[in-house]
C-alpha atoms as a PDB file:
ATOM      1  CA  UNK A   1      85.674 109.562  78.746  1.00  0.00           C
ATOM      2  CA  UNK A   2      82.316 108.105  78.736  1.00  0.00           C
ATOM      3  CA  UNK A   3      79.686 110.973  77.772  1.00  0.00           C
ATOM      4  CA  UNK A   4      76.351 111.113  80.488  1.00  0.00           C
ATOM      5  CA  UNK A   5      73.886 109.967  77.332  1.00  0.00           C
ATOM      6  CA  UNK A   6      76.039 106.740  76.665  1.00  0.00           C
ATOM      7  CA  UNK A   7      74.931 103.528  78.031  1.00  0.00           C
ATOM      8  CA  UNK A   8      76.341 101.863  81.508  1.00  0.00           C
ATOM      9  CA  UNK A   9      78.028  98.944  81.151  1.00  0.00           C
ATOM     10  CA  UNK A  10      75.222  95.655  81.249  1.00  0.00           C
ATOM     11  CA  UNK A  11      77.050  94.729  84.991  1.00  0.00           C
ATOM     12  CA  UNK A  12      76.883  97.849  86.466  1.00  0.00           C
ATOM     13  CA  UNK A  13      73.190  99.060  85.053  1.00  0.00           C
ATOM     14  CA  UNK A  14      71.784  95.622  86.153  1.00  0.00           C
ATOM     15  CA  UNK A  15      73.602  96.290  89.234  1.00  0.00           C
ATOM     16  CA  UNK A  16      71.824  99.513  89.838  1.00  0.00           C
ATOM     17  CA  UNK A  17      68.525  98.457  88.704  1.00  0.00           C
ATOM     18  CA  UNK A  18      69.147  95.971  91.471  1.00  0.00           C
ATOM     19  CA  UNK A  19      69.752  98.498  94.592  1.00  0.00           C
ATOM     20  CA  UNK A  20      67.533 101.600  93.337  1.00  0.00           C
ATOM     21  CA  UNK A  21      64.348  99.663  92.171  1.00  0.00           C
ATOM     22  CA  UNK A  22      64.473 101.227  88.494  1.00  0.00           C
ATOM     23  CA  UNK A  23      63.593  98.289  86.517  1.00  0.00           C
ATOM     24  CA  UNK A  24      62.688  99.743  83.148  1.00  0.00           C
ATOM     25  CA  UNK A  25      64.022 103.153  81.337  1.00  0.00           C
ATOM     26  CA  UNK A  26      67.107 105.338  80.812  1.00  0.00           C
ATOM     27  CA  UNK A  27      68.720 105.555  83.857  1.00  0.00           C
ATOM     28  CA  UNK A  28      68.960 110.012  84.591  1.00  0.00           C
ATOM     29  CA  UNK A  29      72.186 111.460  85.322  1.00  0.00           C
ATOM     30  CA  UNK A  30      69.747 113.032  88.368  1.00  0.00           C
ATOM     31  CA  UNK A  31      69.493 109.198  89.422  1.00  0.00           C
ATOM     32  CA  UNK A  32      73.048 108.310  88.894  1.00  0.00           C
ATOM     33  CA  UNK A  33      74.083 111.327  90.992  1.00  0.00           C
ATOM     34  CA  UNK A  34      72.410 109.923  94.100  1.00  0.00           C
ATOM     35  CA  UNK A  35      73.385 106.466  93.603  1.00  0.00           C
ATOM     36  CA  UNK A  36      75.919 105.712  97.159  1.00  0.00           C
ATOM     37  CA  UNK A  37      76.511 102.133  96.693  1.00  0.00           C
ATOM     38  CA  UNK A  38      77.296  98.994  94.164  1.00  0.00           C
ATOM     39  CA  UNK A  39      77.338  95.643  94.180  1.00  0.00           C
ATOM     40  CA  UNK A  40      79.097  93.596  91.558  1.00  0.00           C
ATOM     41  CA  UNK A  41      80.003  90.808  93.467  1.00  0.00           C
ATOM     42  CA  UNK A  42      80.978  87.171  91.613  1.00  0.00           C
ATOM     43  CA  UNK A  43      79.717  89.106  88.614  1.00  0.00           C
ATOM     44  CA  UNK A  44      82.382  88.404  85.427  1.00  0.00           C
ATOM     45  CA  UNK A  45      83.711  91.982  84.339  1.00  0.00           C
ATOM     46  CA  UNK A  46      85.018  91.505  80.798  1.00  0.00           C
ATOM     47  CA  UNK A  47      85.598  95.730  79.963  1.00  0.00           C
ATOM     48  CA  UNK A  48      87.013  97.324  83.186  1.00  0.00           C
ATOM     49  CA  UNK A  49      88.123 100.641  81.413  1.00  0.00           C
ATOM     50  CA  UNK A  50      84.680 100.994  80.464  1.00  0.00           C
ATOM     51  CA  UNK A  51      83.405  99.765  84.268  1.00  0.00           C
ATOM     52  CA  UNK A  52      85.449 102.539  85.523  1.00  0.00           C
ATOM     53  CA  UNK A  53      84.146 104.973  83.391  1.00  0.00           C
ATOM     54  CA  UNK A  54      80.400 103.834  84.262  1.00  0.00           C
ATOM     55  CA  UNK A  55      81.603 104.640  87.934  1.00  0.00           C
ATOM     56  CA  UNK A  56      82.614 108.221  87.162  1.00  0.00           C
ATOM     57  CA  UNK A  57      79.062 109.123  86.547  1.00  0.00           C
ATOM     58  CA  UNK A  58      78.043 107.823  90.479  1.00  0.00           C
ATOM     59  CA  UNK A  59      79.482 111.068  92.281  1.00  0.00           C
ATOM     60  CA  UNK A  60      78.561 109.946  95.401  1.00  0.00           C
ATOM     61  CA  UNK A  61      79.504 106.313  95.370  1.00  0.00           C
ATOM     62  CA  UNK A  62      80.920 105.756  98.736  1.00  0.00           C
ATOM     63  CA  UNK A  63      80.267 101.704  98.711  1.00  0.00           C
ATOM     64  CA  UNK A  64      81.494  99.099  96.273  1.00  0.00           C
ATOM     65  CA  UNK A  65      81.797  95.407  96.316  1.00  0.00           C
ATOM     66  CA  UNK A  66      83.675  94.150  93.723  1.00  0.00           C
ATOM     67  CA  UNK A  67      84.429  90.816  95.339  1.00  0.00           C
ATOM     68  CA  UNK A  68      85.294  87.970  93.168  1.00  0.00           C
ATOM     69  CA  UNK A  69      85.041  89.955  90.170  1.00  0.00           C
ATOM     70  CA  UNK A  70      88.672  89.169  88.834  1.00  0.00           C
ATOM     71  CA  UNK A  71      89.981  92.712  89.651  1.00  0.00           C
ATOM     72  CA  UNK A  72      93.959  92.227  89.617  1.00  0.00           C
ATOM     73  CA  UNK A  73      94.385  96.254  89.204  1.00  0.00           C
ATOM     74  CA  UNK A  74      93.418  98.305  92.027  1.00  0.00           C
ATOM     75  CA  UNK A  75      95.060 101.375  90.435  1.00  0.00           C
ATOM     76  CA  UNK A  76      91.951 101.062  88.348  1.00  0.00           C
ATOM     77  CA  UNK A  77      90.122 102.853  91.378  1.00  0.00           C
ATOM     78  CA  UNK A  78      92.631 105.305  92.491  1.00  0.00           C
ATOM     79  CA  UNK A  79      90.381 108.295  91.199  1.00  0.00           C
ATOM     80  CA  UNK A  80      87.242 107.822  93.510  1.00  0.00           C
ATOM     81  CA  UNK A  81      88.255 109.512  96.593  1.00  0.00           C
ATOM     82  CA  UNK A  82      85.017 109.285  97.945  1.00  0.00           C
ATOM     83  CA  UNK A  83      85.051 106.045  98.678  1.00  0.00           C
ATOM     84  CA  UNK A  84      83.951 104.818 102.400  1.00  0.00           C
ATOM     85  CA  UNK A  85      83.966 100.666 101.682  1.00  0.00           C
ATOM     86  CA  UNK A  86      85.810  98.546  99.497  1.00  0.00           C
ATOM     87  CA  UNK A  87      85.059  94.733  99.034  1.00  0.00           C
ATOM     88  CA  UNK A  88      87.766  92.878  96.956  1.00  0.00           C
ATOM     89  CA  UNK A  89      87.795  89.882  98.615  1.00  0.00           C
ATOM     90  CA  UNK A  90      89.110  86.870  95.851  1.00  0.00           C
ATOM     91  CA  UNK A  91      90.619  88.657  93.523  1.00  0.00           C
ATOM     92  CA  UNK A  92      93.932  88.646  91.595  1.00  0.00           C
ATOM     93  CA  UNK A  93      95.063  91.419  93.570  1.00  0.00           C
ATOM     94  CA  UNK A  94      98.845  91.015  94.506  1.00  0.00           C
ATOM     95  CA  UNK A  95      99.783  94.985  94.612  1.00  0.00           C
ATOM     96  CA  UNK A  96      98.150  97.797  96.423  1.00  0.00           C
ATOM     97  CA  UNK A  97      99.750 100.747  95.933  1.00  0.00           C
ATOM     98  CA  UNK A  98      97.519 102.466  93.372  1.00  0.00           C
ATOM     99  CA  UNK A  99      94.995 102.465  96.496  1.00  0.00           C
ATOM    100  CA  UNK A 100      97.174 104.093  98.618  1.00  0.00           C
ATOM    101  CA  UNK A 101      95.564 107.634  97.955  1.00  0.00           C
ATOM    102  CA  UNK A 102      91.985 106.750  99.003  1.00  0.00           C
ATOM    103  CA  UNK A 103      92.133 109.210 102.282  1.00  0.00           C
ATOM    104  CA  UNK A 104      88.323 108.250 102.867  1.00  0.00           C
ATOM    105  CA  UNK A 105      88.188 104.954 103.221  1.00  0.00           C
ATOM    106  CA  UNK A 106      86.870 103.519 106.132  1.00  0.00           C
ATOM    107  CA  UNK A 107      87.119  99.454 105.763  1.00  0.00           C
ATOM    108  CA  UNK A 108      88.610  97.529 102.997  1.00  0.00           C
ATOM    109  CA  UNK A 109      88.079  93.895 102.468  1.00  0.00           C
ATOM    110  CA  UNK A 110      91.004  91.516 101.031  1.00  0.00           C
ATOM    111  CA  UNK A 111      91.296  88.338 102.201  1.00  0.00           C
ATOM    112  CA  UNK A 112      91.492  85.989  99.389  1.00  0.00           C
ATOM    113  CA  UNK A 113      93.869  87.979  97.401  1.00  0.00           C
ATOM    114  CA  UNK A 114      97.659  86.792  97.264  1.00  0.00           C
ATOM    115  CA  UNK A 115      98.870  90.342  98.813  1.00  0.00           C
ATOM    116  CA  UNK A 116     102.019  90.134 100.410  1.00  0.00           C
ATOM    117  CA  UNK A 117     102.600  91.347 103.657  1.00  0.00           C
ATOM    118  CA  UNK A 118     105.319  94.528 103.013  1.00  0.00           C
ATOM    119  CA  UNK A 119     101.664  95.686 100.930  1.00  0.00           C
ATOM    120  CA  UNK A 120      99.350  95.449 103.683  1.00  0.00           C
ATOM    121  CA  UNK A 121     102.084  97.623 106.033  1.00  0.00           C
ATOM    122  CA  UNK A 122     102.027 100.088 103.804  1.00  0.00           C
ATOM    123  CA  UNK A 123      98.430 100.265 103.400  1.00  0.00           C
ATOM    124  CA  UNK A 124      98.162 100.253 106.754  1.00  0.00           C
ATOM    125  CA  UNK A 125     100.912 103.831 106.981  1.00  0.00           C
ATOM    126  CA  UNK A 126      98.557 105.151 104.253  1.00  0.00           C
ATOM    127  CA  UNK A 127      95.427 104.607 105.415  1.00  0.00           C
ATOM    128  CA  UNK A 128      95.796 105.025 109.432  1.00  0.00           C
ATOM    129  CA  UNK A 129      91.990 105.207 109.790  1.00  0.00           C
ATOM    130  CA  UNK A 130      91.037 102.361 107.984  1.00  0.00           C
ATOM    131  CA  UNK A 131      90.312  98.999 108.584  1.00  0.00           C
ATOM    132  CA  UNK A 132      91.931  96.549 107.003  1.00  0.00           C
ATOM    133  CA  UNK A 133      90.197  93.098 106.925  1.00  0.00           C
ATOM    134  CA  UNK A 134      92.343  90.375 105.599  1.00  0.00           C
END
């Protein structure tokens, strides 16, 4: 597990320094805890282990777009509850089940993803109060 002193991952820090208007220093743990959304869109993600782990350091994360990012894995994000939004739009996704849990979520984004349709039913039985845009 990825200790609060290490460094981000280059995608996501740039990716905060983007949203929160920190250009230059450490990012603080204080900061991290109050960061609520990420974009990572078309961005090339070459370490997604350590992505994930630079995610469990953003308690309150309840947006992220990882659109386009070549996410086939979505089991990779089964631990962030707290999620409100999810972009995946064109990705590798084919399988959804390791999103199933994700009680929270409020609208996911898919289209462009070769998900086949007994997936998206049983999304849609999991998550009753989501939206599912395909």
């Amino acid at each position: 597990m990825q200790k609060g002193n290490e460094p981000l991952p280059e995608v996501l820090d740039e990716a905060i320094r983007a949203a929160s208007m920190w250009p230059e220093g450490d990012l603080t743990d204080h900061q991290l805890s109050n960061i609520e959304q990420i974009k990572l869109d078309d961005r090339k993600v070459e370490d997604w282990p350590a992505l994930v782990a630079g995610f469990r350091r953003l308690p309150k994360l309840k947006m992220l777009g990882l659109s386009g990012t070549g996410l086939t894995d979505v089991g990779l994000l089964s631990e962030f509850s707290q999620l409100r939004y999810l972009y995946l739009e064109k990705n590798g996704i084919t399988h959804l089940s390791g999103i199933y849990g994700l009680k929270n979520l409020k609208q996911i984004w898919l289209y462009g993803n070769a998900i086949h349709h007994e997936q998206l039913i049983k999304l849609e039985q999991s998550l009753p109060k989501c939206e599912i845009f395909i």
